[in-house]
Protein backbone atom coordinates (compact mmCIF):
# COMPACT_ATOMS: atom_id res chain seq x y z
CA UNK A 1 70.84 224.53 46.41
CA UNK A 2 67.44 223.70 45.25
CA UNK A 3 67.08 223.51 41.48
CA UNK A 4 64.20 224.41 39.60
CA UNK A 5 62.25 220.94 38.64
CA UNK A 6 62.18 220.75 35.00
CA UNK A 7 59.16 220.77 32.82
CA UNK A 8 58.52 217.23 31.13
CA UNK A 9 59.28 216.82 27.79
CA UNK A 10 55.34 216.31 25.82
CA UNK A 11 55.01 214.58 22.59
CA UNK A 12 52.13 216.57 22.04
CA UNK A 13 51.91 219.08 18.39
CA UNK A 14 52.72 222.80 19.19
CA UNK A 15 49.84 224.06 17.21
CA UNK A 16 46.80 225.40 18.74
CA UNK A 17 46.50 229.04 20.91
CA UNK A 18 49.35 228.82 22.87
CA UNK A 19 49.68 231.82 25.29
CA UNK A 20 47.74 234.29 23.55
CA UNK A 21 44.75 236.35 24.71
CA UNK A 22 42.32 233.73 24.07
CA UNK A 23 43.55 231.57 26.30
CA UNK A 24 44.04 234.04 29.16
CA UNK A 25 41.26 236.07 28.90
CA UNK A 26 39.02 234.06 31.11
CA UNK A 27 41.42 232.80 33.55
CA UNK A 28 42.16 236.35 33.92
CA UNK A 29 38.47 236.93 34.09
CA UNK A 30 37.76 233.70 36.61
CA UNK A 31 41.32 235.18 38.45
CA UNK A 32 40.04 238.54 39.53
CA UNK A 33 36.49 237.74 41.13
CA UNK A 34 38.37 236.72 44.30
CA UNK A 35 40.37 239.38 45.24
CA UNK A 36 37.51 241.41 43.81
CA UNK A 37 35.08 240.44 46.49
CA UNK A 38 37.54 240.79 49.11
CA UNK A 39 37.72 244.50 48.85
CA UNK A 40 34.57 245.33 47.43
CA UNK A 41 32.17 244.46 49.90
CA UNK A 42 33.82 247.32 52.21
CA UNK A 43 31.25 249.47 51.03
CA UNK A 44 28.17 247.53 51.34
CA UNK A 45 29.19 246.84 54.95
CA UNK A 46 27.30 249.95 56.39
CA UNK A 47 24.50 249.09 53.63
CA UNK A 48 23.82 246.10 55.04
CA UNK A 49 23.39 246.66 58.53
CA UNK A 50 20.73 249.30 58.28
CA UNK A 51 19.03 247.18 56.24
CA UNK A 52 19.25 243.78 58.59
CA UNK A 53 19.52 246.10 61.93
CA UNK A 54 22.60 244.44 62.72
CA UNK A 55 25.71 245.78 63.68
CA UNK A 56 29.32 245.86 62.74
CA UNK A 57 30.40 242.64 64.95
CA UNK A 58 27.64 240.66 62.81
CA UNK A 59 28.48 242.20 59.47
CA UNK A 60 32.38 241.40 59.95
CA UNK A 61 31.43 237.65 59.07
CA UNK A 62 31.06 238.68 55.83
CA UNK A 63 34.49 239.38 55.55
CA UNK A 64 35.98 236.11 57.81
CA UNK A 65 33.89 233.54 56.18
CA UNK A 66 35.30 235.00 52.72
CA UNK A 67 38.53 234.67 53.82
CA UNK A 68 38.04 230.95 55.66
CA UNK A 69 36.61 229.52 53.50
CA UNK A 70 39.29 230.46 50.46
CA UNK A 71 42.22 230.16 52.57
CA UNK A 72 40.66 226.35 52.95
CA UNK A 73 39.59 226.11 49.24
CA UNK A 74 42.31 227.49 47.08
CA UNK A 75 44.44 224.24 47.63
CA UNK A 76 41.91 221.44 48.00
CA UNK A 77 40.24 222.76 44.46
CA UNK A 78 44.09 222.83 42.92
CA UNK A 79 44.45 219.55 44.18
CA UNK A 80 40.81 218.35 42.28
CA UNK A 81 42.17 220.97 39.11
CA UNK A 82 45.31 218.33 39.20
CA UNK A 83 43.74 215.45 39.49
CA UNK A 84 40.36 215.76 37.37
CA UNK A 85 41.58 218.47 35.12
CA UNK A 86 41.99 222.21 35.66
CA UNK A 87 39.19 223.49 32.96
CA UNK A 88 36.59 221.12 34.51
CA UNK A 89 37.73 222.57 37.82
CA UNK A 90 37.44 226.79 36.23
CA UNK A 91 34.18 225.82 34.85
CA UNK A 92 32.32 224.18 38.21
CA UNK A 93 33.88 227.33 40.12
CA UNK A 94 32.16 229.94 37.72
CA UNK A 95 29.35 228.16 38.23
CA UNK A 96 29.31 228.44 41.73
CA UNK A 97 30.28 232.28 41.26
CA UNK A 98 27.14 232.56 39.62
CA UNK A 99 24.72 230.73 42.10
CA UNK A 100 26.77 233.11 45.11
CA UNK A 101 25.44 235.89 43.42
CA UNK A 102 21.96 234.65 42.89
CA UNK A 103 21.72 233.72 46.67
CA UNK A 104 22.99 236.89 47.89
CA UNK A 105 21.18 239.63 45.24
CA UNK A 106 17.77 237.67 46.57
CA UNK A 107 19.11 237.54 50.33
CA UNK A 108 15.97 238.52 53.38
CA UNK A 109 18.62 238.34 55.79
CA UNK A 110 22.12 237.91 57.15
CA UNK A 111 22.19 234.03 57.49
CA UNK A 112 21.41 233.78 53.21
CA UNK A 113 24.09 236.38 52.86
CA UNK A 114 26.74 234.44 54.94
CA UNK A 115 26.00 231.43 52.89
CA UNK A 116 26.18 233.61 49.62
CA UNK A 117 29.95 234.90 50.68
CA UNK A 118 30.44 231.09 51.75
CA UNK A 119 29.91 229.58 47.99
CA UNK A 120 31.87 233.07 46.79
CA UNK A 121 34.86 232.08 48.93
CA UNK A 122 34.42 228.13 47.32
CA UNK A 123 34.11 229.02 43.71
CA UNK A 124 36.31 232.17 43.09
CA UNK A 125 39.01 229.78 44.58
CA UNK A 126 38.68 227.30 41.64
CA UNK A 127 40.59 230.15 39.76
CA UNK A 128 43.70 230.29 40.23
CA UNK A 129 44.79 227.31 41.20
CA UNK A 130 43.26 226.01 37.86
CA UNK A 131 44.59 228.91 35.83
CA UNK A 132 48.32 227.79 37.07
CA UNK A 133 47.28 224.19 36.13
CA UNK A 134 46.00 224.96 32.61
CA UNK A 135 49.02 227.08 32.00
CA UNK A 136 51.27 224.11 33.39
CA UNK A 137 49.35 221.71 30.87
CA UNK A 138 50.15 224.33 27.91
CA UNK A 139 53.80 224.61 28.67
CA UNK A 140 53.75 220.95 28.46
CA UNK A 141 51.99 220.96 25.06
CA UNK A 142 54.79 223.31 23.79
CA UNK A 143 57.54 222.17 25.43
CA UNK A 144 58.58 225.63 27.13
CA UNK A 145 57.67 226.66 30.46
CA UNK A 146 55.11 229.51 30.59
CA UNK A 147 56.52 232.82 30.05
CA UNK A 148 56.49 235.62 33.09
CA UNK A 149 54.66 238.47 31.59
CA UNK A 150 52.31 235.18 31.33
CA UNK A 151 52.36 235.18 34.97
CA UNK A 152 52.14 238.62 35.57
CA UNK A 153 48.70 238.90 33.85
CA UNK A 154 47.22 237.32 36.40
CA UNK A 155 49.30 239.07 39.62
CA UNK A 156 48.16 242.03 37.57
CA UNK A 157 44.46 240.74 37.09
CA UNK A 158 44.29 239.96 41.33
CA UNK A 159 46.25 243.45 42.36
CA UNK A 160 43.77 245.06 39.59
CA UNK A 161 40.43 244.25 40.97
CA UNK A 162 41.25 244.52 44.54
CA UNK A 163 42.41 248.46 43.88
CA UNK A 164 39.03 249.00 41.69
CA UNK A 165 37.25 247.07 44.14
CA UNK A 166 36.30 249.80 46.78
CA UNK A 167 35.87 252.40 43.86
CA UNK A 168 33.37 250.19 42.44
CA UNK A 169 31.72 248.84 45.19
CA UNK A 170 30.74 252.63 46.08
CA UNK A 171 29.43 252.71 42.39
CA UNK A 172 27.39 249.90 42.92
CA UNK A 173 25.88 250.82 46.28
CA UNK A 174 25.00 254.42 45.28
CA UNK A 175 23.32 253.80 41.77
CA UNK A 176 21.89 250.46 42.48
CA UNK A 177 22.19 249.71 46.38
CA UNK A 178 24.25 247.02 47.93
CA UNK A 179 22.50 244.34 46.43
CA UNK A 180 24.20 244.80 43.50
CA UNK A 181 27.36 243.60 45.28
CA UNK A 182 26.52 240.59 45.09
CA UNK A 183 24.67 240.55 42.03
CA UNK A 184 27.83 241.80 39.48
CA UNK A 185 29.40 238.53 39.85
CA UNK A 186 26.63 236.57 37.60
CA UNK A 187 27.40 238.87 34.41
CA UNK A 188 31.33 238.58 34.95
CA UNK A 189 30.80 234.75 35.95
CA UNK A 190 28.76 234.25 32.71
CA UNK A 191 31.14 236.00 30.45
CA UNK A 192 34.04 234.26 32.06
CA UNK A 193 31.95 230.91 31.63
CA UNK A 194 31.47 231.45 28.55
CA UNK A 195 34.81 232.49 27.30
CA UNK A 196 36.60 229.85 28.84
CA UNK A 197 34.36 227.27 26.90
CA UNK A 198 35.01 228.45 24.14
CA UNK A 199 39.02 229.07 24.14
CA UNK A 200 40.15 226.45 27.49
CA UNK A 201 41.65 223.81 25.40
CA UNK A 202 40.20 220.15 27.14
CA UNK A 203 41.92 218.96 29.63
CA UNK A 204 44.34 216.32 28.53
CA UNK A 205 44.26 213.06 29.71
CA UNK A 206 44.91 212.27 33.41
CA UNK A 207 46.36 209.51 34.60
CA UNK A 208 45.20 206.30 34.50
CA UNK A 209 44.67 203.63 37.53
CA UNK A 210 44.90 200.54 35.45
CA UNK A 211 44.07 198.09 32.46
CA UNK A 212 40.31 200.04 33.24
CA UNK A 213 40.82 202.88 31.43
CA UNK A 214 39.51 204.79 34.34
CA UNK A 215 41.21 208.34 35.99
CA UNK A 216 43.06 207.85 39.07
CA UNK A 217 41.51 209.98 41.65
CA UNK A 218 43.85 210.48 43.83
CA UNK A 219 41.79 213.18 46.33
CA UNK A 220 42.73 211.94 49.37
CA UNK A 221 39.47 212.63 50.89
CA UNK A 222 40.68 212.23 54.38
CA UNK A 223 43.95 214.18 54.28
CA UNK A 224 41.40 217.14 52.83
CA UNK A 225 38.82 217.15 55.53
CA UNK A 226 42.11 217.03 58.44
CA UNK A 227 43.75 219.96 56.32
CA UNK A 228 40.20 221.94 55.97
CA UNK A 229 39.38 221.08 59.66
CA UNK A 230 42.99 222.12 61.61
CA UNK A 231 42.97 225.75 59.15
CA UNK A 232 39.43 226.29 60.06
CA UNK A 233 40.49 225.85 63.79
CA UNK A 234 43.59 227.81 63.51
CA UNK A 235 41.49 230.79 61.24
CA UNK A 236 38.87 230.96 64.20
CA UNK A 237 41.80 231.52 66.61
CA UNK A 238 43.51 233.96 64.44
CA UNK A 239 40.50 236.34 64.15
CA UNK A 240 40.65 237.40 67.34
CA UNK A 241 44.08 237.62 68.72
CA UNK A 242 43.02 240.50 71.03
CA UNK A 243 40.43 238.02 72.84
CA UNK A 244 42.36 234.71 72.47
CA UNK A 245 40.51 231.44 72.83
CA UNK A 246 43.37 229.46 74.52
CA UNK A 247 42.09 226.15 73.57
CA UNK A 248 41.49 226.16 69.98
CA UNK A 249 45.30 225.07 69.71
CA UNK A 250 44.43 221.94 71.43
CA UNK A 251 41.93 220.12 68.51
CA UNK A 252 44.34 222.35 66.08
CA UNK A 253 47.28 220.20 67.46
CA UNK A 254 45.46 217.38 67.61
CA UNK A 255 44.17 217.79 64.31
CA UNK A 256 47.54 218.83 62.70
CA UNK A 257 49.41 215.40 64.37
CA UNK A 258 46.63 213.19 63.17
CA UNK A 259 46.57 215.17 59.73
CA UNK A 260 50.91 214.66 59.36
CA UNK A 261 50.61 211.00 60.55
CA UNK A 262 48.16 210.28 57.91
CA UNK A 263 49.79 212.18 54.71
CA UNK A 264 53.16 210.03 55.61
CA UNK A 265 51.26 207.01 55.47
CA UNK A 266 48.86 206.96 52.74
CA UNK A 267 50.41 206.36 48.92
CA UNK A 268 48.22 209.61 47.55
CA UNK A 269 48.36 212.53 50.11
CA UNK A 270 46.65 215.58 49.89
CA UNK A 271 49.99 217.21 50.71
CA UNK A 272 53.05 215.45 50.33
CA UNK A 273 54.88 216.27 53.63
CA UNK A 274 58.42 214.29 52.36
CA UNK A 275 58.50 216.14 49.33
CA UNK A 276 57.43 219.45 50.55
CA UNK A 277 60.06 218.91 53.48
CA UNK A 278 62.81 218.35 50.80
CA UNK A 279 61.66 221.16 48.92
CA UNK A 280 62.87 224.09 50.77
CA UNK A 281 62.69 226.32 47.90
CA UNK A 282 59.41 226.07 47.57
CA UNK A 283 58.75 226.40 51.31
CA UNK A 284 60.21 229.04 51.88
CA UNK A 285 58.15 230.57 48.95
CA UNK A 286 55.17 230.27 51.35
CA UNK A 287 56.84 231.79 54.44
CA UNK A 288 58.25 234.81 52.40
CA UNK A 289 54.79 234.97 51.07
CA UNK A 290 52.73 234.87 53.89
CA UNK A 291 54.82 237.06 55.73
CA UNK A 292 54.73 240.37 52.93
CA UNK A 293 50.86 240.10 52.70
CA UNK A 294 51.00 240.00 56.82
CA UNK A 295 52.90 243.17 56.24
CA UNK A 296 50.89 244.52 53.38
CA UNK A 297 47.33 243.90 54.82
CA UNK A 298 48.84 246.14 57.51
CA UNK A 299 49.05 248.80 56.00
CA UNK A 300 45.83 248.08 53.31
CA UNK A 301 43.98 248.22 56.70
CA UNK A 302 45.42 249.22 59.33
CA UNK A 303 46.85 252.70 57.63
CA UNK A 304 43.55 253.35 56.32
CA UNK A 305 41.59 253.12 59.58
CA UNK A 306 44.37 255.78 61.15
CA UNK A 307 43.24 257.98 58.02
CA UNK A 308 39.54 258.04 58.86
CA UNK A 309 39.75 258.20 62.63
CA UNK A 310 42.90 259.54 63.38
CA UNK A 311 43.27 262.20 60.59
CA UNK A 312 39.73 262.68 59.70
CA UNK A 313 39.95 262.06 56.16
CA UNK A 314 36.36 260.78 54.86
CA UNK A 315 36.60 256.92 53.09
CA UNK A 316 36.75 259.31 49.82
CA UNK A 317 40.07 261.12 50.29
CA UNK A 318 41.62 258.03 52.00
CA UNK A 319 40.98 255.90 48.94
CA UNK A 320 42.53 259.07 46.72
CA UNK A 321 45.56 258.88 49.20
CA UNK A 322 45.47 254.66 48.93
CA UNK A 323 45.57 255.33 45.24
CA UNK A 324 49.53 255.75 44.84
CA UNK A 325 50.11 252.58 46.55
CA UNK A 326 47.18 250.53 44.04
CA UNK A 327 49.06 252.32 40.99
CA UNK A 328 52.59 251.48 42.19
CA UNK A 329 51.20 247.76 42.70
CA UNK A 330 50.08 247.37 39.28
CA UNK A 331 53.01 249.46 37.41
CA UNK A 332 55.36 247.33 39.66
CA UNK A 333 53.78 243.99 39.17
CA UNK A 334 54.27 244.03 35.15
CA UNK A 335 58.08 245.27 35.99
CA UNK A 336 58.65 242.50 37.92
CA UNK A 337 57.32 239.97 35.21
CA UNK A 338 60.57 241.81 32.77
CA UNK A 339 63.45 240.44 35.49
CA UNK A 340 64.63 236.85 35.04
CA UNK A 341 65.53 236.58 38.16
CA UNK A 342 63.75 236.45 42.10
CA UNK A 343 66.19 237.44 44.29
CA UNK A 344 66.50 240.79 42.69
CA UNK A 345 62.85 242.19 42.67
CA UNK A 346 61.90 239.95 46.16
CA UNK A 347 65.09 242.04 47.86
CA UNK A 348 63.92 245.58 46.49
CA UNK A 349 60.80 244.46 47.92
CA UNK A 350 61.75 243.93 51.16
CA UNK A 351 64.06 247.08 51.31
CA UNK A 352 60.72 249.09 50.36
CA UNK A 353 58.46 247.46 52.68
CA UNK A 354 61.08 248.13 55.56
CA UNK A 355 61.18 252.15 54.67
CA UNK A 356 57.23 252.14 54.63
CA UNK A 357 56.59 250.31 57.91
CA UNK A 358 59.64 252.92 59.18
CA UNK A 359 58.04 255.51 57.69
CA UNK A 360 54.81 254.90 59.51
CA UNK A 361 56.38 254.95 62.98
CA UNK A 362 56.97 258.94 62.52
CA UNK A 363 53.21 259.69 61.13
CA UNK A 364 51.39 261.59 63.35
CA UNK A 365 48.02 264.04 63.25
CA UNK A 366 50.50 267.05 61.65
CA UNK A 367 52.49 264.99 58.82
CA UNK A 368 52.18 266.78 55.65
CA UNK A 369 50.38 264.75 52.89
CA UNK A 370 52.98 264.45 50.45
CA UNK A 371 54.44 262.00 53.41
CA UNK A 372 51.46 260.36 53.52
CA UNK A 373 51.18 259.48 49.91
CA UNK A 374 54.86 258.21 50.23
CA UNK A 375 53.91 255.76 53.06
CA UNK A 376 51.33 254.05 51.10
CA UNK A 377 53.70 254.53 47.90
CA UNK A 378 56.41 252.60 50.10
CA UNK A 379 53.97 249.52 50.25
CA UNK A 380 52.46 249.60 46.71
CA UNK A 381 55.57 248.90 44.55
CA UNK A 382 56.42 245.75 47.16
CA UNK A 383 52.84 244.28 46.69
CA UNK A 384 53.41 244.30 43.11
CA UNK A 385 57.03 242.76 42.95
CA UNK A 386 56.25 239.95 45.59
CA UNK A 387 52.60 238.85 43.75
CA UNK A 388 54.79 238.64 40.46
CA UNK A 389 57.80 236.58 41.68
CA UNK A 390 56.89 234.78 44.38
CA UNK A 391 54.10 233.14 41.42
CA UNK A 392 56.85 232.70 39.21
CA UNK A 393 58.83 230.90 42.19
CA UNK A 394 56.04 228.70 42.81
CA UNK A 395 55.85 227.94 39.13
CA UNK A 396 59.65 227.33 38.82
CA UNK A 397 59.64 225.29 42.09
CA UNK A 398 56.64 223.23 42.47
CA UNK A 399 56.35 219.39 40.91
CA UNK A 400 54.30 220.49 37.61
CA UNK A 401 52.21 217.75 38.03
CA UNK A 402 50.95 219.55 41.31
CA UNK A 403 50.99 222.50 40.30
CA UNK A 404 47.46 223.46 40.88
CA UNK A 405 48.06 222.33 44.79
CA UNK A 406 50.94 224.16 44.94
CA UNK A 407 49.34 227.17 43.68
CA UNK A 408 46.34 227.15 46.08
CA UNK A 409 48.89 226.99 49.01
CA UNK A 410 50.37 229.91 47.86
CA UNK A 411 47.06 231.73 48.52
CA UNK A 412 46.36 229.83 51.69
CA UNK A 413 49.48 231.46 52.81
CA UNK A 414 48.58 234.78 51.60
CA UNK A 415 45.46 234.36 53.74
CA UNK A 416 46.45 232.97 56.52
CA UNK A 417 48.70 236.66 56.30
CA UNK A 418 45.61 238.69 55.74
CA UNK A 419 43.32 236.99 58.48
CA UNK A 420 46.68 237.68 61.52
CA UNK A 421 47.10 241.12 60.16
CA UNK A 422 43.22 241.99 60.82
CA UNK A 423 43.77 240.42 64.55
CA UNK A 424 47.53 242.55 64.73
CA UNK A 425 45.52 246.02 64.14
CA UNK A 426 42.69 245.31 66.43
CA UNK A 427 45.26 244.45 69.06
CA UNK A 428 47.09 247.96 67.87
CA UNK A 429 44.30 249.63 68.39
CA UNK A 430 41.83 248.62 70.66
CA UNK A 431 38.60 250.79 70.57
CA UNK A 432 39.56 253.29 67.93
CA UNK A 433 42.84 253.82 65.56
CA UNK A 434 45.15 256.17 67.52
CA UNK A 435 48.98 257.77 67.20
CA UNK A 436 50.23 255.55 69.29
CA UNK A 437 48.02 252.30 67.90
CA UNK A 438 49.88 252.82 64.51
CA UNK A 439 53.62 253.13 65.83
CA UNK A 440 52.68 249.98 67.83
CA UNK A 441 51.98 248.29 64.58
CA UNK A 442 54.95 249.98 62.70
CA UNK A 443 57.17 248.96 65.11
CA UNK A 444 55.70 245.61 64.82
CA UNK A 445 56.22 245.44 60.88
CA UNK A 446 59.61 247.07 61.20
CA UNK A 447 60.94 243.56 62.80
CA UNK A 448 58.76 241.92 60.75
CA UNK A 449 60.24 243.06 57.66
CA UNK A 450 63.63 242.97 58.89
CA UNK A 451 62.70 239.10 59.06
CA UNK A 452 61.92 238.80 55.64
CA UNK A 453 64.92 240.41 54.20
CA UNK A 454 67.03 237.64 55.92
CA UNK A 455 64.90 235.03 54.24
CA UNK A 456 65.02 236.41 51.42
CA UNK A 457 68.86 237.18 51.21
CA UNK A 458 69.63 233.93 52.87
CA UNK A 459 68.02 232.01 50.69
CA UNK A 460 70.46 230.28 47.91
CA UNK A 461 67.61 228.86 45.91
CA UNK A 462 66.50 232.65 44.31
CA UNK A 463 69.80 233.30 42.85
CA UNK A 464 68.27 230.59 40.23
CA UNK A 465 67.37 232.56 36.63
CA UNK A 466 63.87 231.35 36.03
């Protein structure tokens, strides 16, 4: 069984902020502006392409470049947050935050906005990662690891934004026009910016290279551009699993080969393939990860299209039915943070998200609403328990000094879950959501979550008290 790494023991006094609000405030701040944009730009979408008279295949890339370019991010920015210091790290994200917002509130066309969600994707990825690393380097300072509810701030902070996202997204478009979008992230940047220079402690002291007193940068500048280069690859070929372009999986082979060849050879990789290899725990974390947001962004999608155009419900109603599962999600996620344990809230989880997907198979245009609200119910509280403990796995798990890495795989996975989920619906349902589109996809997620529950019982390492 794979044991929990423990923390190191630090020298260092115990005075200072500890976990209080100060010092969370802005990571929970810099936290939510990704999962923020990732929802809230759903209502802007329409917006935008009356505006640009372009249509829905061109406005989609404001979505997919989002999601490429954090799913690439999120663990080359927690390798930097590692290596140069996690608050340096928060701070150079915000202000890239703020100059996505500039770009994209002043934006005469589609290309500036592309390149607006591009530098959103890069700098609301510095986030997380570097919240998990400053948290790591305050655990250290007090000798005690960081505590869950801790954790659960900022699974609460992510879950948070992405329900309010759509609600306020329509706020923004009616009273000030989809502009302002993009524009809200300079005030929350600033405030965020602001906030964490004033109560980030500075980063302690990385490690040295030498007699020279200089930082070891360990970046691995090669392993990042194979790593960035084989998930862009595989990303493209995910997006569009209905239309498959066959030989993307030829350079992403070829890139994936030449990217493990290099990572066992050099002395600093990017990702250490021995001791992520000997690390099944944390592993594992990813798969079981990846696979429940596969299964979530289902349902965040997928059961919301059959809403509109199978049911009829306008985007209105369906976000008032959606709003069970985005209350469940957030009541759940602070439950979660109150077991001391994984295995127990991660196999609830999985029991849930196999009554929802069932539960789906049997909709049709006559199912009464209080079934409705159930299904979506079904997938809230799951969302909620997985966000909290799979972060506390990866925190229990991961090598604490790479704990930033470690972190921004986590959300790679997540992604890389999203992104196949988007492809699984439009292969579901072709031209328009249907009946017999969303039992395909039930059906789908039925086996899928069957999966999960084995991994998740199976797996010896979550019987572990964290």
């Amino acid at each position: 069984m794979t044991e929990p790494p423990q923390e190191a023991q630090s020298p260092a006094p115990v005075s200072g902020p500890g976990f209080g609000a100060r010092l969370t405030a802005p990571l929970l701040m810099g936290s939510l502006l990704n999962p923020l944009n990732t929802t809230m730009i759903s209502t802007a979408l329409v917006g935008i392409g009356h505006s640009f008279g372009i249509g829905v295949a061109d406005t989609a890339w404001l979505i997919s470049v989002l999601y490429l370019a954090s799913a690439v991010a999120q663990p080359v920015l927690g390798k930097l947050a590692d290596t140069l210091g996690p608050r340096r790290v928060f701070l150079a994200g915000l202000v890239v935050v703020i100059a996505s917002g500039l770009v994209g509130a002043l934006a005469q066309g589609l290309g500036a906005l592309i390149v607006s969600r591009l530098l959103l994707g890069v700098g609301s990825s510095a986030a997380y990662p570097a919240a998990m690393a400053v948290l790591r380097d305050e655990s250290r300072r007090l000798v005690r690891p960081t505590p869950r509810p801790v954790l659960a701030r900022l699974s609460f902070a992510a879950l948070g934004s992405a329900a309010v996202g759509p609600a306020l997204g329509g706020l923004l478009v009616t009273f000030v026009g989809w502009r302002g979008i993009f524009a809200v992230n300079v005030p929350i940047a600033l405030i965020a910016l602001a906030a964490a220079l004033l109560w980030i402690p500075a980063d302690p002291p990385r490690e040295l290279a030498g007699g020279d007193g200089t930082p070891r940068l360990s970046l691995d500048p090669l392993g990042i551009c194979l790593f960035s280069g084989a998930l862009t690859v595989l990303v493209f070929f995910l997006l569009d699993l209905a239309h498959p372009q066959w030989w993307l999986l030829a350079p992403f082979a070829g890139l994936t080969a030449v990217l493990v060849r290099w990572q066992l050879r050099t002395s600093q990789p990017f990702i250490d393939i021995r001791l992520l290899a000997g690390n099944g725990a944390l592993l594992r974390t990813y798969i079981r990860h990846g696979l429940s947001y596969l299964l979530i962004y289902c349902v965040m999608y997928g059961y919301t299209q059959w809403l509109e155009e199978a049911r009829g419900f306008s985007p209105g109603h369906t976000g008032l039915l959606m709003l069970p599962m985005s209350l469940t999600a957030l009541v759940c996620s602070l439950l979660g943070a109150r077991t001391k344990g994984l295995r127990a809230p991660l196999t609830v989880a999985c029991v849930l998200l196999t009554a929802g997907a069932a539960v789906l198979v049997f909709l049709s245009h006559d199912t009464p609403l209080a079934v409705l609200l159930l299904a979506g119910a079904c997938f809230g509280a799951p969302q909620g328990l997985i966000g909290t403990s799979n972060q506390a796995a990866v925190q229990a798990y991961a090598p604490p000094e790479s704990i930033g890495a470690a972190a921004g795989l986590q959300r790679t996975a997540q992604y890389i879950g999203a992104i196949t989920a988007s492809s699984l619906i439009a292969l579901a349902y072709a031209d328009t959501a249907s009946d017999a589109g969303l039992h395909l996809m039930a059906g789908v997620a039925v086996v899928l979550a069957v999966l999960l529950a084995v991994l998740t019982l199976t797996d010896r390492a979550l019987r572990a008290r964290t």
